[in-house]
PDB file of N, CA and C in Angstrom:
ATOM      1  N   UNK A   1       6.984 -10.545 -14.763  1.00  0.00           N
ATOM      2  CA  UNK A   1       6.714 -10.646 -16.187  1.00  0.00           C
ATOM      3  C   UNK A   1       5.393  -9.968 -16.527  1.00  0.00           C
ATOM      4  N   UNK A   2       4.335 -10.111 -15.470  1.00  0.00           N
ATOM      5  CA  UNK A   2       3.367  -9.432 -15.842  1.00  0.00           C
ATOM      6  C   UNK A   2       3.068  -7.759 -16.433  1.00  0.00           C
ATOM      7  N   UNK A   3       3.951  -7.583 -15.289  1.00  0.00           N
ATOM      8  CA  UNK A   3       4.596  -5.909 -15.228  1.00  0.00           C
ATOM      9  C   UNK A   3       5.004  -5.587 -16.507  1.00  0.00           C
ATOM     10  N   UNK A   4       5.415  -6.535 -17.171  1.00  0.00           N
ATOM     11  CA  UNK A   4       6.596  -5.947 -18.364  1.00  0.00           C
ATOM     12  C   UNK A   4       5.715  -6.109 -19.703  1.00  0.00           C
ATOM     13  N   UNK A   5       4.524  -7.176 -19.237  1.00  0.00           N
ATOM     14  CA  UNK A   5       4.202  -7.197 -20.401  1.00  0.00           C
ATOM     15  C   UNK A   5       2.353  -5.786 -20.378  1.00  0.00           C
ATOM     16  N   UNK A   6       2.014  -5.632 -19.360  1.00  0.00           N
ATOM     17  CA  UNK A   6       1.459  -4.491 -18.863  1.00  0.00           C
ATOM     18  C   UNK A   6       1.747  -3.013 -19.738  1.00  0.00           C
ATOM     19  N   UNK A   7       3.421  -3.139 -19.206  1.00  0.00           N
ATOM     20  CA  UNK A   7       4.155  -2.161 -19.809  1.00  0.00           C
ATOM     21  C   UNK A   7       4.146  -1.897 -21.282  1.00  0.00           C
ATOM     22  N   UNK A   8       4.065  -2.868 -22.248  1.00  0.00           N
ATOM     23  CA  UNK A   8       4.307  -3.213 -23.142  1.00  0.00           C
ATOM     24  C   UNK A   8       3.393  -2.628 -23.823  1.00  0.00           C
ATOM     25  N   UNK A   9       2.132  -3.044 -23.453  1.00  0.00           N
ATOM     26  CA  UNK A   9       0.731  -2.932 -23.727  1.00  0.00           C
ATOM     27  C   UNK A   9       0.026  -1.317 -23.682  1.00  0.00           C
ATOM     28  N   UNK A  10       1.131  -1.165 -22.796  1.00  0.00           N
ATOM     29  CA  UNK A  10       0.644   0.515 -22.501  1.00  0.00           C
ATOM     30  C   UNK A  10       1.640   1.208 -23.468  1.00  0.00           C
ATOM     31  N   UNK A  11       2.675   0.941 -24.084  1.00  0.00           N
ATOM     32  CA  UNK A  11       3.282   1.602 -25.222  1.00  0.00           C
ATOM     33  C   UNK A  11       3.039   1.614 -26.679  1.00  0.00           C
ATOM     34  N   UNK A  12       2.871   0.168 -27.064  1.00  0.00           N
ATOM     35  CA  UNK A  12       2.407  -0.409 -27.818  1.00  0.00           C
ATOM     36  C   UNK A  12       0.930  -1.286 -28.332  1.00  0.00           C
ATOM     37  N   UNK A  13       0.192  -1.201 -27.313  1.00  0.00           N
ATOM     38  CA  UNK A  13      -0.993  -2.122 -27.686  1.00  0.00           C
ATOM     39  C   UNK A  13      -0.964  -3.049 -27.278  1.00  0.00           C
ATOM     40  N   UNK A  14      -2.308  -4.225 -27.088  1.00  0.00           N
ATOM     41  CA  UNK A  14      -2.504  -5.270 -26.753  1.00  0.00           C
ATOM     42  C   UNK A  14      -1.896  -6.086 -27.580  1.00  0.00           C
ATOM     43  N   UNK A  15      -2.070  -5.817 -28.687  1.00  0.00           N
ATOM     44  CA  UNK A  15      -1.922  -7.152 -29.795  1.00  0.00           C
ATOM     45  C   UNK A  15      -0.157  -6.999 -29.935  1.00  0.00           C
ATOM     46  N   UNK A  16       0.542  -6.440 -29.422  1.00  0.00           N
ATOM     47  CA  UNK A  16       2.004  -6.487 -29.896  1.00  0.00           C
ATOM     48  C   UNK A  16       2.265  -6.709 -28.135  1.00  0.00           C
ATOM     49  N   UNK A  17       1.460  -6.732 -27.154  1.00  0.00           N
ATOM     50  CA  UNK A  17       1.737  -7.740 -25.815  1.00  0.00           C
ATOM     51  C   UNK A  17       1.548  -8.754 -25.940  1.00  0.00           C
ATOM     52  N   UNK A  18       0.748  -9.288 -26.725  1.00  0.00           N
ATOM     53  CA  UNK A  18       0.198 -10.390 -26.587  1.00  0.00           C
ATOM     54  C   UNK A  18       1.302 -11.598 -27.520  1.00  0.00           C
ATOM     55  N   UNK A  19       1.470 -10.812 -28.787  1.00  0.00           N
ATOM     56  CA  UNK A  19       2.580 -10.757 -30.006  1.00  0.00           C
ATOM     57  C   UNK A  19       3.619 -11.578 -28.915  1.00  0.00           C
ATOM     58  N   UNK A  20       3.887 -10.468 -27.986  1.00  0.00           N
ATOM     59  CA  UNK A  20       5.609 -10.655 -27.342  1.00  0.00           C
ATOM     60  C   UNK A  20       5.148 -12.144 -26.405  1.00  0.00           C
ATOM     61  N   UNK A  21       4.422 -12.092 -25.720  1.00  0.00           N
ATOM     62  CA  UNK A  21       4.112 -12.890 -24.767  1.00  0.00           C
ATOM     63  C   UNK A  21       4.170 -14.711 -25.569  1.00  0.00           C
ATOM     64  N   UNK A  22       3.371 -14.644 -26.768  1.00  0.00           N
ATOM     65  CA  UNK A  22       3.724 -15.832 -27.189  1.00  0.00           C
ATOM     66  C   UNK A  22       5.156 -16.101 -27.659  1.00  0.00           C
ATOM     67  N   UNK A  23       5.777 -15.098 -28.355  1.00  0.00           N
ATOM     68  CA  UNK A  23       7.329 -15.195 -28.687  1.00  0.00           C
ATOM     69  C   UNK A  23       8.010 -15.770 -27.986  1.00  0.00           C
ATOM     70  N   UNK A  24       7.536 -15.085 -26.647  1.00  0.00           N
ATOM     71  CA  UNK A  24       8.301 -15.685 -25.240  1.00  0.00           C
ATOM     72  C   UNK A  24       8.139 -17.001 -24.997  1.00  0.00           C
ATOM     73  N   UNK A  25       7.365 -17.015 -25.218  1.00  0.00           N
ATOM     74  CA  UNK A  25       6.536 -18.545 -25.040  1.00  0.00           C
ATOM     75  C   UNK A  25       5.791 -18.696 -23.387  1.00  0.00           C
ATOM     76  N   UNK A  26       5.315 -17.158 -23.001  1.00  0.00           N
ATOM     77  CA  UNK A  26       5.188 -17.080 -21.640  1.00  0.00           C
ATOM     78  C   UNK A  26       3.728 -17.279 -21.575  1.00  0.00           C
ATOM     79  N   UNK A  27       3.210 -18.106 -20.705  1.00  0.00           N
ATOM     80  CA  UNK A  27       1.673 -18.964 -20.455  1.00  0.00           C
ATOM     81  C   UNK A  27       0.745 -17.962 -19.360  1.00  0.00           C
ATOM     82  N   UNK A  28       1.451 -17.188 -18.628  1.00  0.00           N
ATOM     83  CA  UNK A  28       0.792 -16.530 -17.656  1.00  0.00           C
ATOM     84  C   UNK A  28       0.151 -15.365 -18.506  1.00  0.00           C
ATOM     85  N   UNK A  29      -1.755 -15.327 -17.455  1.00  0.00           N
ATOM     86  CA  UNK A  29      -2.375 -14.538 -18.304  1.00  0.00           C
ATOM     87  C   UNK A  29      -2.352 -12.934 -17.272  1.00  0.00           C
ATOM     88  N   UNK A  30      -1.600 -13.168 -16.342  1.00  0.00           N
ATOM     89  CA  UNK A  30      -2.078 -12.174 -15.157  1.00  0.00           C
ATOM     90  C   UNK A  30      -1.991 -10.746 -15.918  1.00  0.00           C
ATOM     91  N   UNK A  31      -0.950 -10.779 -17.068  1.00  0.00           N
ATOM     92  CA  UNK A  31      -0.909  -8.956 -16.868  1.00  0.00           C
ATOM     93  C   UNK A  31      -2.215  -8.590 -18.334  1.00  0.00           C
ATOM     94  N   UNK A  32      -2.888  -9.460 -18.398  1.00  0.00           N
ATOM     95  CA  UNK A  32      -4.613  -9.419 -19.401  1.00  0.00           C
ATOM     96  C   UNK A  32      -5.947  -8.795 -18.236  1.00  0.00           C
ATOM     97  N   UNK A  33      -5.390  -8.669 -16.887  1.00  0.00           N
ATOM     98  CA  UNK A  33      -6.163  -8.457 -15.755  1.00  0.00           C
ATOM     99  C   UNK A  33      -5.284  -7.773 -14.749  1.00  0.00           C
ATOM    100  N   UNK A  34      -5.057  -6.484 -14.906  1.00  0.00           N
ATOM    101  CA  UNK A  34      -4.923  -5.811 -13.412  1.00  0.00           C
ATOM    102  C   UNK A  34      -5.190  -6.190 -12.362  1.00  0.00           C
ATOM    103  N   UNK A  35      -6.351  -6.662 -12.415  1.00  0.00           N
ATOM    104  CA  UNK A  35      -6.565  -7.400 -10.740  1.00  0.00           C
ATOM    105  C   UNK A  35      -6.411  -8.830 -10.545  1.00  0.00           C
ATOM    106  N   UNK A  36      -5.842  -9.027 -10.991  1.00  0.00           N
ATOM    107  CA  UNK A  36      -5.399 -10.811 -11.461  1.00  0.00           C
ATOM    108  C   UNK A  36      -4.234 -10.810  -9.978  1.00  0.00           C
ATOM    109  N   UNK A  37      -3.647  -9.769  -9.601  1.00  0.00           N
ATOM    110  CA  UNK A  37      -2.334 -10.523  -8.757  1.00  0.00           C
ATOM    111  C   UNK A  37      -2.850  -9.394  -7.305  1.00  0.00           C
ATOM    112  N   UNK A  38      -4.102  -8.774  -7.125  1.00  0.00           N
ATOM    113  CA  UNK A  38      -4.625  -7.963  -5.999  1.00  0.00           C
ATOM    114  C   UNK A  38      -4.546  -8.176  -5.182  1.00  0.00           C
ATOM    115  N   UNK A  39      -4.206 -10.179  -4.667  1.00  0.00           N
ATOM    116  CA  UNK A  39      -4.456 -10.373  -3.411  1.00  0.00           C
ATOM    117  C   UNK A  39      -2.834 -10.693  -2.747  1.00  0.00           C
ATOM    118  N   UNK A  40      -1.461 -10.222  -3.654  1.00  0.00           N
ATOM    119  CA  UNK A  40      -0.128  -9.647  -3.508  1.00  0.00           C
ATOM    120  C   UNK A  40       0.058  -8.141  -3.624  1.00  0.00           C
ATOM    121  N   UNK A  41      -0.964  -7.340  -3.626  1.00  0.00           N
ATOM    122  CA  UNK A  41      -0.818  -5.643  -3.918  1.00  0.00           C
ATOM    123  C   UNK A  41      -0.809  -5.289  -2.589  1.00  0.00           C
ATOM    124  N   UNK A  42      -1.804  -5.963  -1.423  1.00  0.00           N
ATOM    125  CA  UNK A  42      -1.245  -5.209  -0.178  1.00  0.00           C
ATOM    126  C   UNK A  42       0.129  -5.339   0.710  1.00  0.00           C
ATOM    127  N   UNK A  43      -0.028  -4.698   2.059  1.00  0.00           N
ATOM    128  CA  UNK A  43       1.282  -4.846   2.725  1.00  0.00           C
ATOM    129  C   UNK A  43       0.995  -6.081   3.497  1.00  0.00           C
ATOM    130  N   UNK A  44       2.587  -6.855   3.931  1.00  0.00           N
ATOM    131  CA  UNK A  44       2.586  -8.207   4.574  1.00  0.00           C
ATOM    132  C   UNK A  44       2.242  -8.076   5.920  1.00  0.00           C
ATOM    133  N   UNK A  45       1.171  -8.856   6.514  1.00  0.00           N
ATOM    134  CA  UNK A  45       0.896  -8.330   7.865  1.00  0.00           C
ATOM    135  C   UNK A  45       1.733  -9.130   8.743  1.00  0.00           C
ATOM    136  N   UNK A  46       2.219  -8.354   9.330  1.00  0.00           N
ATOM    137  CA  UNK A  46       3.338  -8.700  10.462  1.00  0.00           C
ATOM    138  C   UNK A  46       2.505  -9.491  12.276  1.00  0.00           C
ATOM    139  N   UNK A  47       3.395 -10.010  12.097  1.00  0.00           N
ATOM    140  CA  UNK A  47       2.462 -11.208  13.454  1.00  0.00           C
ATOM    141  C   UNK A  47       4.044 -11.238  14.243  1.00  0.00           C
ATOM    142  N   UNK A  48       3.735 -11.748  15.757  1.00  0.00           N
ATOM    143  CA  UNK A  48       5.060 -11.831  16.619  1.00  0.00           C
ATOM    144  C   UNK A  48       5.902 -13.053  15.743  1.00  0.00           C
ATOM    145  N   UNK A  49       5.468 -14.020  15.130  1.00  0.00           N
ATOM    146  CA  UNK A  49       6.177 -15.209  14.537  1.00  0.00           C
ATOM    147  C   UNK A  49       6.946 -14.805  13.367  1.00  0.00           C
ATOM    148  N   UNK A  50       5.482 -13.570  12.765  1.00  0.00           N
ATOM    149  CA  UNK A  50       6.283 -13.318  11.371  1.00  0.00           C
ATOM    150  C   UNK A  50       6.565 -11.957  11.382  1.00  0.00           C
ATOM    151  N   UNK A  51       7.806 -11.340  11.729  1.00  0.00           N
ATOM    152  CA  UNK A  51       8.068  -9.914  11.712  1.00  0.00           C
ATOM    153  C   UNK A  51       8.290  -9.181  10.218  1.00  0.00           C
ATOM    154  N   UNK A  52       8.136  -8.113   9.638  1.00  0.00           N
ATOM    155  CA  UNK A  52       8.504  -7.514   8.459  1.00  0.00           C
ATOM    156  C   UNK A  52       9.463  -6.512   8.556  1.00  0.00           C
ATOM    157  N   UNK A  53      10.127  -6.220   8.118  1.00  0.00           N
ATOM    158  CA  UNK A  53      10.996  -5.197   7.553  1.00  0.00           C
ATOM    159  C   UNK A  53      10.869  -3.925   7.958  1.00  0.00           C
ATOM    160  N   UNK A  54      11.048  -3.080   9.278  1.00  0.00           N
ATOM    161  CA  UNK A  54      10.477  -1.752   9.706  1.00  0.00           C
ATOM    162  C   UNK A  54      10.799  -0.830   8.711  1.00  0.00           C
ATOM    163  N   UNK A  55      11.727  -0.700   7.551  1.00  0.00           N
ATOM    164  CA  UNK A  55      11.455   0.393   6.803  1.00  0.00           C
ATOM    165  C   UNK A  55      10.514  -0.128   5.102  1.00  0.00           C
ATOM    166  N   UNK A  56      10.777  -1.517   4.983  1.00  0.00           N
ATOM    167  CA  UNK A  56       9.931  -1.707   3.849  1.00  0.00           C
ATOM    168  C   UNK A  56       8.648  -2.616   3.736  1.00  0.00           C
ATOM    169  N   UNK A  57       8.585  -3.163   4.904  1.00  0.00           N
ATOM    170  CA  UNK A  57       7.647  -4.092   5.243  1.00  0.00           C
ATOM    171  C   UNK A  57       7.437  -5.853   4.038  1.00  0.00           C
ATOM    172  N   UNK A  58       8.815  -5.686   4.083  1.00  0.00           N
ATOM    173  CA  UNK A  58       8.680  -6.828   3.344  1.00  0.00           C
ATOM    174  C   UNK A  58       9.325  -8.102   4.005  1.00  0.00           C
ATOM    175  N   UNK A  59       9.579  -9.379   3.558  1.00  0.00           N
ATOM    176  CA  UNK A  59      10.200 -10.484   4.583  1.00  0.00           C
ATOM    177  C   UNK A  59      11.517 -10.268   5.093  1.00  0.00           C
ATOM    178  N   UNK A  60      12.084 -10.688   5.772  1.00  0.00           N
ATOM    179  CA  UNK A  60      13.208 -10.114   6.938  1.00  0.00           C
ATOM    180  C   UNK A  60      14.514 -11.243   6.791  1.00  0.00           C
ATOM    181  N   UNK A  61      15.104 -10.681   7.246  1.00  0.00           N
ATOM    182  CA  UNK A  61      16.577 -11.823   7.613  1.00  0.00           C
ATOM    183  C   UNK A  61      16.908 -11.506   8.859  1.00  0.00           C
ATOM    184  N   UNK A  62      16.449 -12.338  10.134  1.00  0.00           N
ATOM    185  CA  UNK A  62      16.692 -12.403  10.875  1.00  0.00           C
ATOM    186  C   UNK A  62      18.122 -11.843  11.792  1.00  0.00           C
ATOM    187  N   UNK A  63      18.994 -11.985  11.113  1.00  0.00           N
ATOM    188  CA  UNK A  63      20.534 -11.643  11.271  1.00  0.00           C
ATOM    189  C   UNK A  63      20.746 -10.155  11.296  1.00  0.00           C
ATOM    190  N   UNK A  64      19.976  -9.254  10.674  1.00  0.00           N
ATOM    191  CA  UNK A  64      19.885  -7.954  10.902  1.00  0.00           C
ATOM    192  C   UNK A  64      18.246  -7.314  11.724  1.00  0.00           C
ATOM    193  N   UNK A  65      19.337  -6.539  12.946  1.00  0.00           N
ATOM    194  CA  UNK A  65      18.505  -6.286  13.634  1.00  0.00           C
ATOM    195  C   UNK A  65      18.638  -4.925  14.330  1.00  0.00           C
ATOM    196  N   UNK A  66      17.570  -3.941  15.290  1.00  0.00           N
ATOM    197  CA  UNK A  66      18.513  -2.862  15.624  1.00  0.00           C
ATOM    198  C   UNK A  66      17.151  -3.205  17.049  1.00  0.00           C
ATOM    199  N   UNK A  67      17.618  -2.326  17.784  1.00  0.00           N
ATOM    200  CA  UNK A  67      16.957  -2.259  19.361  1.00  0.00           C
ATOM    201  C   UNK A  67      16.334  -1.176  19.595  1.00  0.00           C
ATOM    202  N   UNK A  68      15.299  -0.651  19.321  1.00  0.00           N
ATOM    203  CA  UNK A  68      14.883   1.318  19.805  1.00  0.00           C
ATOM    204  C   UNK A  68      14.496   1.126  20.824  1.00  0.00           C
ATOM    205  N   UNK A  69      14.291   1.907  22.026  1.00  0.00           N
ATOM    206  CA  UNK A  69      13.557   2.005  23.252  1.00  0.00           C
ATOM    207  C   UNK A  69      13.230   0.625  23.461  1.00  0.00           C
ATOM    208  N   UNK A  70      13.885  -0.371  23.573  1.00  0.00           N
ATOM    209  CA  UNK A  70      13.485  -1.065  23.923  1.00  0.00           C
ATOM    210  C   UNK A  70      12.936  -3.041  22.976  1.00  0.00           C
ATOM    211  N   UNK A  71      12.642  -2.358  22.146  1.00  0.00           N
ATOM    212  CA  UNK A  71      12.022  -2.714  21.022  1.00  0.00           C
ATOM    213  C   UNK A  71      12.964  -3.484  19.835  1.00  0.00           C
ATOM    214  N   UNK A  72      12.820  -4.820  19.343  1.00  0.00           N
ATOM    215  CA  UNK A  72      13.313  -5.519  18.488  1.00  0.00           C
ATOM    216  C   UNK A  72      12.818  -5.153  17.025  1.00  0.00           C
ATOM    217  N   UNK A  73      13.890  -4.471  16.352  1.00  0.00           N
ATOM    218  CA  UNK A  73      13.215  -4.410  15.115  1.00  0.00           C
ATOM    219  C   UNK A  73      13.954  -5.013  14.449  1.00  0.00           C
ATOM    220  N   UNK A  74      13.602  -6.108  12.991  1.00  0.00           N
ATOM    221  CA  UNK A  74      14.237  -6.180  11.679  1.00  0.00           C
ATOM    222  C   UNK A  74      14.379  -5.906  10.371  1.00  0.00           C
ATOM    223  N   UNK A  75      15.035  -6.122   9.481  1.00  0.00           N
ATOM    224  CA  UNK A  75      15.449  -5.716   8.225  1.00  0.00           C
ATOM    225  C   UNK A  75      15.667  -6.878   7.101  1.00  0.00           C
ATOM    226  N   UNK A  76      15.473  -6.432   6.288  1.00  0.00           N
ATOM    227  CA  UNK A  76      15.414  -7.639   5.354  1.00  0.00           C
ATOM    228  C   UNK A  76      16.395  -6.834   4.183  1.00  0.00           C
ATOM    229  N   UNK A  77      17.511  -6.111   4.574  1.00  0.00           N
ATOM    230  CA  UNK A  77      18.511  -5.946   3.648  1.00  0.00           C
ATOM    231  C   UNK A  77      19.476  -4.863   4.767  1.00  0.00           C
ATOM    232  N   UNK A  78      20.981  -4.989   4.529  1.00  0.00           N
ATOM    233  CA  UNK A  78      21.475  -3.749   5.619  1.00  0.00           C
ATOM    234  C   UNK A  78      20.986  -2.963   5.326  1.00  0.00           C
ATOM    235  N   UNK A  79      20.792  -2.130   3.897  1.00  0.00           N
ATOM    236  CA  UNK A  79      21.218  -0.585   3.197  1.00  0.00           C
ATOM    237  C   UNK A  79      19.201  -0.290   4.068  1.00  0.00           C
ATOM    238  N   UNK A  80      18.470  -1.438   4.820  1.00  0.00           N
ATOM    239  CA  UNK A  80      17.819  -0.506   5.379  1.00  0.00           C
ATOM    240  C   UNK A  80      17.579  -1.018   6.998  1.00  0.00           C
ATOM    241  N   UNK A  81      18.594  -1.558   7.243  1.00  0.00           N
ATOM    242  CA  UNK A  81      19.208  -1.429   8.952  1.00  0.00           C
ATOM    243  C   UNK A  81      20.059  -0.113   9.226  1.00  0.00           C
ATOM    244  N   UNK A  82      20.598   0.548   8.085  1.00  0.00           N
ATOM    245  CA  UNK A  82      21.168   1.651   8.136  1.00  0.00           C
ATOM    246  C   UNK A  82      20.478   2.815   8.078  1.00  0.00           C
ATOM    247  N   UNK A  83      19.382   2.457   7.134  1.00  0.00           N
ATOM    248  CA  UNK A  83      18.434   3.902   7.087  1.00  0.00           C
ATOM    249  C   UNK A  83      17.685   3.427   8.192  1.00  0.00           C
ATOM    250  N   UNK A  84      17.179   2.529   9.159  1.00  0.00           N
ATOM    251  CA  UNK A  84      16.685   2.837  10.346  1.00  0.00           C
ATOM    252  C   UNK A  84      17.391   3.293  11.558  1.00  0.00           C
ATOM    253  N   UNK A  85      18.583   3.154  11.393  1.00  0.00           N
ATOM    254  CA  UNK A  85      19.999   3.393  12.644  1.00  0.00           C
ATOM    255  C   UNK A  85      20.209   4.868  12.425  1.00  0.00           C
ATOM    256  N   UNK A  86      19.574   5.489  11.539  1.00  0.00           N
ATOM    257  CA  UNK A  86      20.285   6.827  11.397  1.00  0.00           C
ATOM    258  C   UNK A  86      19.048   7.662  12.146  1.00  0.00           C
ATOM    259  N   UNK A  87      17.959   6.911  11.874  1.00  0.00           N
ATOM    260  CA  UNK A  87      16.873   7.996  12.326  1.00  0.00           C
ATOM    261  C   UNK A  87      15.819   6.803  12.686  1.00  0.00           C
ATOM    262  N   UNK A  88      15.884   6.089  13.351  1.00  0.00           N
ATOM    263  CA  UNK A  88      14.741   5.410  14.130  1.00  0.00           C
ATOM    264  C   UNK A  88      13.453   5.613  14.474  1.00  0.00           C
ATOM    265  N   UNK A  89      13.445   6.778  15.038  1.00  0.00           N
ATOM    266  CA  UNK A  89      12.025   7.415  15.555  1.00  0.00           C
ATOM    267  C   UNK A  89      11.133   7.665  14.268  1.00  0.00           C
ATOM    268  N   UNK A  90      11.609   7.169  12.950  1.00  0.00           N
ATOM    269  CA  UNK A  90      10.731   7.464  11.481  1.00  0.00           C
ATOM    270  C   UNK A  90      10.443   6.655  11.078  1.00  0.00           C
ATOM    271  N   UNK A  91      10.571   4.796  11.802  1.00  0.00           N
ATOM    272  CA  UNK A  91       9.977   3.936  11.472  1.00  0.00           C
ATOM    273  C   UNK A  91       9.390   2.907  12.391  1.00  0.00           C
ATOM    274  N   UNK A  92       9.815   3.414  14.337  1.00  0.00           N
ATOM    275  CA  UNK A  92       9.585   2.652  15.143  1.00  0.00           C
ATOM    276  C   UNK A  92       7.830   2.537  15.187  1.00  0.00           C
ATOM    277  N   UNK A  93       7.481   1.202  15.375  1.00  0.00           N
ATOM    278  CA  UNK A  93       5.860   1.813  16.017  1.00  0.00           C
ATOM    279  C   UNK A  93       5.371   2.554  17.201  1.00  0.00           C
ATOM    280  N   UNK A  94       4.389   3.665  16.767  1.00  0.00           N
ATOM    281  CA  UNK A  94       4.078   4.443  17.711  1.00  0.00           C
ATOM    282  C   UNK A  94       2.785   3.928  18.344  1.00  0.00           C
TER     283      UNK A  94
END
């Protein structure tokens, strides 16, 4: 929501974000501050407990998985267990 109302703001102005935001009846002030949501802007750091996503680095589903040299990787959607199965060596760690 922040995003949209960001968006909003950048087409139209503050005061017709702000306009929409009460319409909505939406309470969050994050998109009044760009850096309001900074400490979700980086990437998820991956630990042996908590693995990420080798092509998007985001949270995983265990159930999809592929093997390179050796190596357990996961995915947190097929459509990118498939884009790692086609070409592996472009997301394994080196």
């Amino acid at each position: 929501m922040d995003l949209a109302f960001r968006v909003v703001q950048r087409y139209f102005g503050r005061e017709i974000a702000a306009q929409t935001a009460t319409l909505l009846e939406y309470q969050g002030q994050g998109w009044l501050n760009a850096n309001s949501n900074s400490e979700f802007a980086g990437p998820i750091h991956q630990t042996a407990d908590h693995p990420v996503c080798a092509v998007c680095g985001m949270p995983i589903d265990r159930s999809l998985s592929s093997t390179y040299k050796g190596k357990t990787y996961y995915f947190c959607v097929k459509d990118h267990k498939q884009i790692f199965d086609i070409s592996p060596e472009n997301f394994a760690a080196k």
